[in-house]
Protein backbone atom coordinates (compact mmCIF):
# COMPACT_ATOMS: atom_id res chain seq x y z
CA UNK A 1 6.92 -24.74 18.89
CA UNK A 2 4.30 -22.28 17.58
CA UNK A 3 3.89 -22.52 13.74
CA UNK A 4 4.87 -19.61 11.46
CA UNK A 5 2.90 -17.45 9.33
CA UNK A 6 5.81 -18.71 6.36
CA UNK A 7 4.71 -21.78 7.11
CA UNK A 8 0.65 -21.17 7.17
CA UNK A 9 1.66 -20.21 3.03
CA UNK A 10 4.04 -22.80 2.69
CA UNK A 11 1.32 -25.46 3.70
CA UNK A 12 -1.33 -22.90 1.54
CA UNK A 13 1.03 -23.67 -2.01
CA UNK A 14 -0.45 -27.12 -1.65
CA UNK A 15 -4.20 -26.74 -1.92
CA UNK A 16 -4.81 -26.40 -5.63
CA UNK A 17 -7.26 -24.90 -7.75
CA UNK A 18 -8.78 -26.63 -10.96
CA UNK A 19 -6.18 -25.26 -13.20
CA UNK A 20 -3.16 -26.23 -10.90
CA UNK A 21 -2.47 -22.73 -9.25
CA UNK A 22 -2.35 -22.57 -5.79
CA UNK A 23 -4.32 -20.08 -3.35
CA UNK A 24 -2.01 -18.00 -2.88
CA UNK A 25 -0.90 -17.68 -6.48
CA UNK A 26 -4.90 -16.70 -7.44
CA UNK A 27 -4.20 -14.33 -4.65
CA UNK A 28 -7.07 -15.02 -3.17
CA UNK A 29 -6.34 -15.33 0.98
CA UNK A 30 -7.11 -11.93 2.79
CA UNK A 31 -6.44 -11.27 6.53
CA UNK A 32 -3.83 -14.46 7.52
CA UNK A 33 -2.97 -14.19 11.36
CA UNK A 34 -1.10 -16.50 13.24
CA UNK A 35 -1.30 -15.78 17.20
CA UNK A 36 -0.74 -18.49 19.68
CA UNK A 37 -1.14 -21.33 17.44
CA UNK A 38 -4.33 -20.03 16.26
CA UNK A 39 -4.99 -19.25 12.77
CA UNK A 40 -7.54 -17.44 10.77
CA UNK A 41 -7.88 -16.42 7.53
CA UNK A 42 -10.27 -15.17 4.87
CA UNK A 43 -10.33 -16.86 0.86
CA UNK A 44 -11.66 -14.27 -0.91
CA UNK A 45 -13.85 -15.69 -4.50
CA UNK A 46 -13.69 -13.38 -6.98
CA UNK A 47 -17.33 -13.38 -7.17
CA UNK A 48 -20.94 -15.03 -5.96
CA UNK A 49 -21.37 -17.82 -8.14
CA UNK A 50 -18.06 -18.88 -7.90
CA UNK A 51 -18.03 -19.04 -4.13
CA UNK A 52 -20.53 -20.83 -4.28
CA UNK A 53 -18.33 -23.90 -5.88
CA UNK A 54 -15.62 -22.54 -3.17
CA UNK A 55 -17.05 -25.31 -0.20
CA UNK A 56 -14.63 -28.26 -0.47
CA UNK A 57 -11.78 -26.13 -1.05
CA UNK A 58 -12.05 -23.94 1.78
CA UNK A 59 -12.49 -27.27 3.90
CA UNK A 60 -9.26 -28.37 2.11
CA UNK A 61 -7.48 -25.25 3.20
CA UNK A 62 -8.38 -25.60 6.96
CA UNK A 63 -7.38 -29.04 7.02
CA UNK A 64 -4.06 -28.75 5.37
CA UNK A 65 -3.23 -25.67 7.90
CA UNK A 66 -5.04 -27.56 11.28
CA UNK A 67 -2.64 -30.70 10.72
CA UNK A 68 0.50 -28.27 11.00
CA UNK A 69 3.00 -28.99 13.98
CA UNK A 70 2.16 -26.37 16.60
CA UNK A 71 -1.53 -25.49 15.35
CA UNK A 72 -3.94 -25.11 17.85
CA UNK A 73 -7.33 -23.92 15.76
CA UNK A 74 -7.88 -22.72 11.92
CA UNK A 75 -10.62 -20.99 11.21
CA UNK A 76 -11.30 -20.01 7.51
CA UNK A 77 -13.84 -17.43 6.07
CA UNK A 78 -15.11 -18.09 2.67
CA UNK A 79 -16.20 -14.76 1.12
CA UNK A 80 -17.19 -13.03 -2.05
CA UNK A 81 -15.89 -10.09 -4.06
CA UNK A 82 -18.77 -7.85 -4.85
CA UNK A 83 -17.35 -5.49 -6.71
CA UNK A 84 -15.93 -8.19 -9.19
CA UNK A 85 -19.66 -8.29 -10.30
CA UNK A 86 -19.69 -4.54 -11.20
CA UNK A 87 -18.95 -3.10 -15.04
CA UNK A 88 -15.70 -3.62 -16.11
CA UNK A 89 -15.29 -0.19 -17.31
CA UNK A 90 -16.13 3.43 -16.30
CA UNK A 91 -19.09 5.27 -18.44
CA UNK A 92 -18.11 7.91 -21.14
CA UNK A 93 -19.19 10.64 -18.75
CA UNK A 94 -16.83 9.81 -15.59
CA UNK A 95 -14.51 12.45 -15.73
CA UNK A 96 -11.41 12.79 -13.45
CA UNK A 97 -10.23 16.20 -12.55
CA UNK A 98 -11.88 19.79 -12.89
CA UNK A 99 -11.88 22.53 -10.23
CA UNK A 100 -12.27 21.21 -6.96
CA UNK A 101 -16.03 21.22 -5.01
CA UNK A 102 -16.28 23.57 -1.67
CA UNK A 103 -16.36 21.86 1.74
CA UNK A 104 -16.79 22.67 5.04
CA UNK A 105 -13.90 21.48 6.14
CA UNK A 106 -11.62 18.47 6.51
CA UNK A 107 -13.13 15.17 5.76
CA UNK A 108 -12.43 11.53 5.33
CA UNK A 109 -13.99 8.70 3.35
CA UNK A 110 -16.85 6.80 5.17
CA UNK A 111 -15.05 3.79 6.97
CA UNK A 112 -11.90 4.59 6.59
CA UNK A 113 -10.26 4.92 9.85
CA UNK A 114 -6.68 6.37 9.61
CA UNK A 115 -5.37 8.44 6.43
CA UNK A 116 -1.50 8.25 6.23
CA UNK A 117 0.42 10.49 3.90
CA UNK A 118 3.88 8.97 2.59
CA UNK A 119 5.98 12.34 1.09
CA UNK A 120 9.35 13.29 0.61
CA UNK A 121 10.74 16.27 -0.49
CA UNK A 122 11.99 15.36 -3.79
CA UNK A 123 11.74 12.49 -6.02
CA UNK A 124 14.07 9.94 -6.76
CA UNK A 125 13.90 8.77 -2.98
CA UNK A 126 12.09 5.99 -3.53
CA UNK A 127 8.95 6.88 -2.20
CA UNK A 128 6.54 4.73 -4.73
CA UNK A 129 7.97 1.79 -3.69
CA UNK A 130 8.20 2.52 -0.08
CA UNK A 131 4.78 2.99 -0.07
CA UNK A 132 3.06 0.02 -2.51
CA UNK A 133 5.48 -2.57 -0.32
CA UNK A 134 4.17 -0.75 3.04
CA UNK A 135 0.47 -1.35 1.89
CA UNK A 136 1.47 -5.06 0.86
CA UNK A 137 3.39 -5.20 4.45
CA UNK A 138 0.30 -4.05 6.16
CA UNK A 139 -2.14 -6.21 4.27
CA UNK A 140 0.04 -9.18 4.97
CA UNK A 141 -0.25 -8.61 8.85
CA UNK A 142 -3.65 -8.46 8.53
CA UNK A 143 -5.17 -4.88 7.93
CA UNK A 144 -7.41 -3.80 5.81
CA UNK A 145 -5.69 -1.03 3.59
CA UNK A 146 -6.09 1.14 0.67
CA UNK A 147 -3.21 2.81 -1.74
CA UNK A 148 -4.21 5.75 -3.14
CA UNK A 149 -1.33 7.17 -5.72
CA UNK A 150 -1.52 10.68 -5.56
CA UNK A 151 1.38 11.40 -7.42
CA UNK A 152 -0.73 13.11 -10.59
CA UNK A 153 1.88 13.53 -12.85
CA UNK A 154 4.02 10.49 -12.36
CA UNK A 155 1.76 7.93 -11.42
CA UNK A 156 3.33 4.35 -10.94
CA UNK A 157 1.43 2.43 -8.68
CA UNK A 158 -0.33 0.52 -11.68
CA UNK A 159 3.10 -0.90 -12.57
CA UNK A 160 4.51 -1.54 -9.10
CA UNK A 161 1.01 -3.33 -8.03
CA UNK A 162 0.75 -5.08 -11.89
CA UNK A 163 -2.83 -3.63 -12.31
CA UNK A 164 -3.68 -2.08 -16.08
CA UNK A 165 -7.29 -2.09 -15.93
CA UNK A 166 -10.01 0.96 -15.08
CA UNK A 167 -12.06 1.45 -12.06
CA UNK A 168 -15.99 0.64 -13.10
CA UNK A 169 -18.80 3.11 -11.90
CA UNK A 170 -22.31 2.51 -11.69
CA UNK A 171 -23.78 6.04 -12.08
CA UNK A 172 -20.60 8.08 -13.54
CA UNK A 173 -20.38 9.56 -9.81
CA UNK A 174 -19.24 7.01 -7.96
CA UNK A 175 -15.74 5.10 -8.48
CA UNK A 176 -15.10 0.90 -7.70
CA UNK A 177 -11.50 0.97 -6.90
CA UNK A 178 -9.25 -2.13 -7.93
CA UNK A 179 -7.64 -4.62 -5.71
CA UNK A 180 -4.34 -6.45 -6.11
CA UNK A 181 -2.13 -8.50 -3.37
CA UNK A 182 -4.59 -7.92 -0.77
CA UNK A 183 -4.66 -3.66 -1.13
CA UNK A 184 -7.77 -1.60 -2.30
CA UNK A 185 -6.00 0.62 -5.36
CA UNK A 186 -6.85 3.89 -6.90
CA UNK A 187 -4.43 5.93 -9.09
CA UNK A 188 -5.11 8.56 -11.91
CA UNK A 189 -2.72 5.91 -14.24
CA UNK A 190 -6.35 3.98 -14.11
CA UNK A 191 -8.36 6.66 -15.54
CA UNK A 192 -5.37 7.68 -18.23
CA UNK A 193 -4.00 6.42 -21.45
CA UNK A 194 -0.81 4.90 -21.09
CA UNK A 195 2.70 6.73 -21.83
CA UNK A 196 -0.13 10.17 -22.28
CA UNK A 197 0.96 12.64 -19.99
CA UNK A 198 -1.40 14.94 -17.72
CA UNK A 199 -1.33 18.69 -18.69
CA UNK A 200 -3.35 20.11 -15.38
CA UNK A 201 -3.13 23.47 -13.55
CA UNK A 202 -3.34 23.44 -9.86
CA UNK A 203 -7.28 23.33 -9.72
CA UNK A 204 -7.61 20.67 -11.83
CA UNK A 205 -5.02 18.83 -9.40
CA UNK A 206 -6.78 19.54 -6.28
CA UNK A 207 -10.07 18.36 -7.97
CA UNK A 208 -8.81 15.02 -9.25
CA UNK A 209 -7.88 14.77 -5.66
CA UNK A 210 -10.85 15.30 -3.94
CA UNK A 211 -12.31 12.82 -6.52
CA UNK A 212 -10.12 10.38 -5.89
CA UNK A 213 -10.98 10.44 -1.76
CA UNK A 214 -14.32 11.23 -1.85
CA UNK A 215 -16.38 9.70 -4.88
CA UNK A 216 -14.48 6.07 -3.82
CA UNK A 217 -16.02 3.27 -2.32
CA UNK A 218 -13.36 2.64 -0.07
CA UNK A 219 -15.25 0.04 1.67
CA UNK A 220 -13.88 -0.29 5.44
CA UNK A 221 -10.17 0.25 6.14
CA UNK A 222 -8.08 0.23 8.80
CA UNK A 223 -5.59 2.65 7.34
CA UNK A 224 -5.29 4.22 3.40
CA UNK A 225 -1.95 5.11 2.12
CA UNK A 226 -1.90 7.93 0.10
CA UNK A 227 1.60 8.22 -2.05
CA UNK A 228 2.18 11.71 -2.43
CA UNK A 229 3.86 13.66 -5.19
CA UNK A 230 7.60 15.32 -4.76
CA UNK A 231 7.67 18.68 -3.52
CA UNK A 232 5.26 20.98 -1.39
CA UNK A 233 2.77 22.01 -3.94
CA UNK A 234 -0.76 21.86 -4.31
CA UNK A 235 -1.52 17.91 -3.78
CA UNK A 236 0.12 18.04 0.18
CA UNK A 237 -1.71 21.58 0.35
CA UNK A 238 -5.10 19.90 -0.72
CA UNK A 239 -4.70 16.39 1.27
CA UNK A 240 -3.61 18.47 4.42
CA UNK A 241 -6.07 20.93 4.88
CA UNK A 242 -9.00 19.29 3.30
CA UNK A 243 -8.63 15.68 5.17
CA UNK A 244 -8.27 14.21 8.01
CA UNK A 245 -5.45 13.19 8.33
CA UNK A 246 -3.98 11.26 10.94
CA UNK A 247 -0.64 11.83 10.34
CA UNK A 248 2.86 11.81 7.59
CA UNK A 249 5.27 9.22 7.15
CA UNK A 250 8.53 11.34 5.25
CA UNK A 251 11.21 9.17 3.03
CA UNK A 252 14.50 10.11 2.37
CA UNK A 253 17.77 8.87 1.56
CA UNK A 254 21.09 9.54 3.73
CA UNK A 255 22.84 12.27 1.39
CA UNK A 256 22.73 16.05 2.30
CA UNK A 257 21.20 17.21 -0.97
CA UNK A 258 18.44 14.74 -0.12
CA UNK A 259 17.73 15.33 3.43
CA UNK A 260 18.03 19.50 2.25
CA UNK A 261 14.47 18.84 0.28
CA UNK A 262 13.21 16.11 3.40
CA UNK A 263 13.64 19.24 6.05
CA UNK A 264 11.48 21.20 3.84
CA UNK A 265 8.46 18.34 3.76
CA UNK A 266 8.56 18.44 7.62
CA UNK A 267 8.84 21.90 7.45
CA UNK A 268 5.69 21.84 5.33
CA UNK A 269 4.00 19.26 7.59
CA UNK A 270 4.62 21.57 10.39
CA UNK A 271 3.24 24.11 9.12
CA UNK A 272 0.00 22.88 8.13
CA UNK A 273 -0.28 21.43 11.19
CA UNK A 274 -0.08 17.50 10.41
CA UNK A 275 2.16 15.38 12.55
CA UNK A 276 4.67 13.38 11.17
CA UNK A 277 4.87 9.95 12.37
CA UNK A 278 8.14 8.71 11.41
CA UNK A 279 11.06 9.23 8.52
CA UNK A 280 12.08 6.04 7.00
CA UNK A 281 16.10 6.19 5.28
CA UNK A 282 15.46 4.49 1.83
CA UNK A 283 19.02 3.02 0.34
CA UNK A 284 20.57 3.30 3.40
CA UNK A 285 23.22 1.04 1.91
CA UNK A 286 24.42 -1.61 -0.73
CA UNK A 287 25.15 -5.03 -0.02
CA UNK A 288 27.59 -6.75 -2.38
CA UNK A 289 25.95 -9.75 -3.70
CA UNK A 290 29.17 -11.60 -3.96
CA UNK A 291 31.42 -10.80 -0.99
CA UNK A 292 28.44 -9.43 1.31
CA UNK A 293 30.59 -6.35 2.10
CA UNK A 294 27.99 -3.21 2.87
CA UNK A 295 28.54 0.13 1.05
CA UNK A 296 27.15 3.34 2.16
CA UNK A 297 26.87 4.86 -1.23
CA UNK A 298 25.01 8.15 -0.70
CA UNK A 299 26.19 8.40 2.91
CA UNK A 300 25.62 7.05 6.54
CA UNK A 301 22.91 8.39 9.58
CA UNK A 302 21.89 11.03 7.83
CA UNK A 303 18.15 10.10 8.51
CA UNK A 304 18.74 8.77 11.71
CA UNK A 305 20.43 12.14 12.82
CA UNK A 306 17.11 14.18 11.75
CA UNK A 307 14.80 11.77 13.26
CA UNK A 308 16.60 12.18 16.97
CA UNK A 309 16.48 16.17 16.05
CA UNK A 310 12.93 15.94 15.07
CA UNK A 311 12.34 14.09 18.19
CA UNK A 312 10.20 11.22 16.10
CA UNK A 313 10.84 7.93 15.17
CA UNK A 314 12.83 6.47 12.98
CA UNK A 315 10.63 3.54 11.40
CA UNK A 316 13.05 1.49 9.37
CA UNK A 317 16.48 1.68 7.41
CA UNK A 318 16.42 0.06 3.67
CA UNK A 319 19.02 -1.03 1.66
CA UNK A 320 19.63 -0.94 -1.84
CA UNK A 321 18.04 -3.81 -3.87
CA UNK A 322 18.04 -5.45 -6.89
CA UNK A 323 15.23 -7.32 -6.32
CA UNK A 324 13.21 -4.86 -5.24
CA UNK A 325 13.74 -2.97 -8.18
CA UNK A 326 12.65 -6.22 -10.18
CA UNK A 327 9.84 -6.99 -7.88
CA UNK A 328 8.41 -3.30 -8.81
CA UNK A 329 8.73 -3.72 -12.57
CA UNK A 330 7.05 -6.74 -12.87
CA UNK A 331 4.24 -5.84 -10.37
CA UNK A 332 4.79 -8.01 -7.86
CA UNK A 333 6.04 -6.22 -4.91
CA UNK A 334 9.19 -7.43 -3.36
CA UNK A 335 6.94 -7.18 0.38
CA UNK A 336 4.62 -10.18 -1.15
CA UNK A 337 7.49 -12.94 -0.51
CA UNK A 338 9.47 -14.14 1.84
CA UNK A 339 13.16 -12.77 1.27
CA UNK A 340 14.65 -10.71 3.40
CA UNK A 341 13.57 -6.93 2.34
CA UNK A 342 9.71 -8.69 2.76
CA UNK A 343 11.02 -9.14 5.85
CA UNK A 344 12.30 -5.38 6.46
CA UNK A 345 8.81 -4.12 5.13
CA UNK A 346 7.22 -6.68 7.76
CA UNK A 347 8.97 -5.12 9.98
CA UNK A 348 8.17 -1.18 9.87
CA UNK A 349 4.02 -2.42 9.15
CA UNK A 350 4.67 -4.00 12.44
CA UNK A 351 6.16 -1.22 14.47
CA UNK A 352 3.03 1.22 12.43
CA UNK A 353 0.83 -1.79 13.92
CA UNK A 354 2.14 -1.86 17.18
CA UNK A 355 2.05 1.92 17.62
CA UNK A 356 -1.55 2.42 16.83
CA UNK A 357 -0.72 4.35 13.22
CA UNK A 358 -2.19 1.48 11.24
């Protein structure tokens, strides 16, 4: 029987660090893929010198997965965060936001390969957490991806992805992003005092933007996620027309007065000429915890019926959860275990995967 990728972290919980915390609880393995009984995998040190004293327990890690039932090969890359060497902290004079700078035309940040925009036509949908547990999802299956949280006004990555820190920069120009559970962040919540709201016009808007995708050392990435706001103002306008990207992933739930504001994201991807990918139906329905009855509390198919109009996919169904929820406020995203919505997340990165969008 071919061993499991559960039980690759199962068999990870084991190998220890001095203080008693596993691997996986440093969060510190990147890139874990199990494919025929062969399994590789990257431990990431959170910086030179302490790679350096990183030897034995990488050696302990490949042993602990190559005497697992059904393993075939482990290979195991011991690497170093650079940018955990940079400044901790910005310079006075980085500045987010101001009128946007001209361009040519549409662009997209060195190495990153694919630029996916996650909208919805109003908020409430769920959209946030759709798209921090889709990074995790994706990062978990092995690609290399980046979150940016576009949302200017309501950002909430930092508390989904339990990251309150700011983004260093060398020079004032150029911006380290942060990492947590495997993703490459960057959010205008980093930059801003928290609970102090953002007072921009449009320009401003568009500028932060354009900061936030091109003065970012991305680093390579297979695909970056970039959580847009509600609506069909000027964040979509700026992202679509001045990037390229490679396509939109549009989140609704089932209800009528929900799906009324989805139509008009498509219609809005349409017309600036981006293709949507796939709608995913966020609280599709509610399972009863006690009697495991299922509820379809803002309606049934709704999603499902557009997709099959639209002619385009539809890329998962998610129910109601209070874990989820709970997973989100404490910054842990519920796609970073091993319960059964982790599993639903796994699944839609895996049809992305599988259908070259990721």
């Amino acid at each position: 029987m071919s061993v499991t990728k559960a039980q690759v972290e199962a068999a990870l919980e084991r190998v220890s660090l001095p203080d008693g915390k596993s691997l996986l609880a440093h969060d510190l393995v990147r890139a874990l893929n199990v494919e025929n009984g062969v399994v590789r995998f990257v431990i990431e040190a959170p910086n030179a010198e302490v790679g350096k004293a990183m030897g034995p327990l990488r050696d302990a890690a490949e042993k602990v997965v190559a005497d697992l039932p059904g393993v075939t090969k482990a290979t195991v890359v011991l690497t170093a965060s650079s940018a955990a060497s940079k400044p901790a902290a910005p310079p006075p004079n980085l500045k987010i936001g101001g009128h946007p700078k001209p361009q040519d035309g549409p662009t997209k940040p060195s190495g990153v390969k694919r630029i996916l925009a996650i909208g919805s036509g109003k908020g409430g949908v769920g959209k946030s957490t759709v798209s921090t547990n889709l990074a995790v999802a994706l990062a978990r299956a092995g690609r290399k991806v980046g979150l940016l949280d576009a949302d200017i006004y309501g950002p909430s990555i930092p508390r989904m992805m339990g990251v309150n820190k700011k983004p260093a920069s060398p020079d004032g120009k150029t911006i380290i992003p942060l990492h947590a559970h495997g993703v490459t962040l960057m959010s205008i919540g980093f930059m801003m005092e928290e609970g102090k709201a953002v007072v921009w016009r449009g320009p401003m808007l568009m500028g932060a933007l354009q900061q936030m995708l091109g003065q970012v050392e991305w680093g390579e990435l297979d695909v970056l996620l970039v959580d847009l706001p509600p609506g069909t103002g000027d964040v979509q306008l700026t992202l679509c027309t001045k990037s390229e990207l490679t396509g939109a992933i549009v989140v609704s739930t089932p209800q009528d007065v929900a799906l009324i504001d989805a139509r008009k994201a498509l219609d809005m991807f349409a017309t600036l000429k981006t293709p949507v990918l796939g709608l995913i139906e966020n609280m599709s329905m509610f399972v009863c915890p006690d009697c495991g009855s299922q509820h379809q509390i803002f309606g049934q198919g709704g999603v499902a019926a557009e997709a099959e109009k639209m002619g385009v996919p539809l890329l998962g169904t998610l129910p109601i959860d209070l874990e989820t929820r709970i997973a989100g406020d404490g910054g842990t995203p519920v796609a970073a275990g091993d319960s059964p919505m982790a599993q639903a997340y796994a699944q839609i990165a895996d049809g992305l995967i599988k259908g070259g969008m990721a």
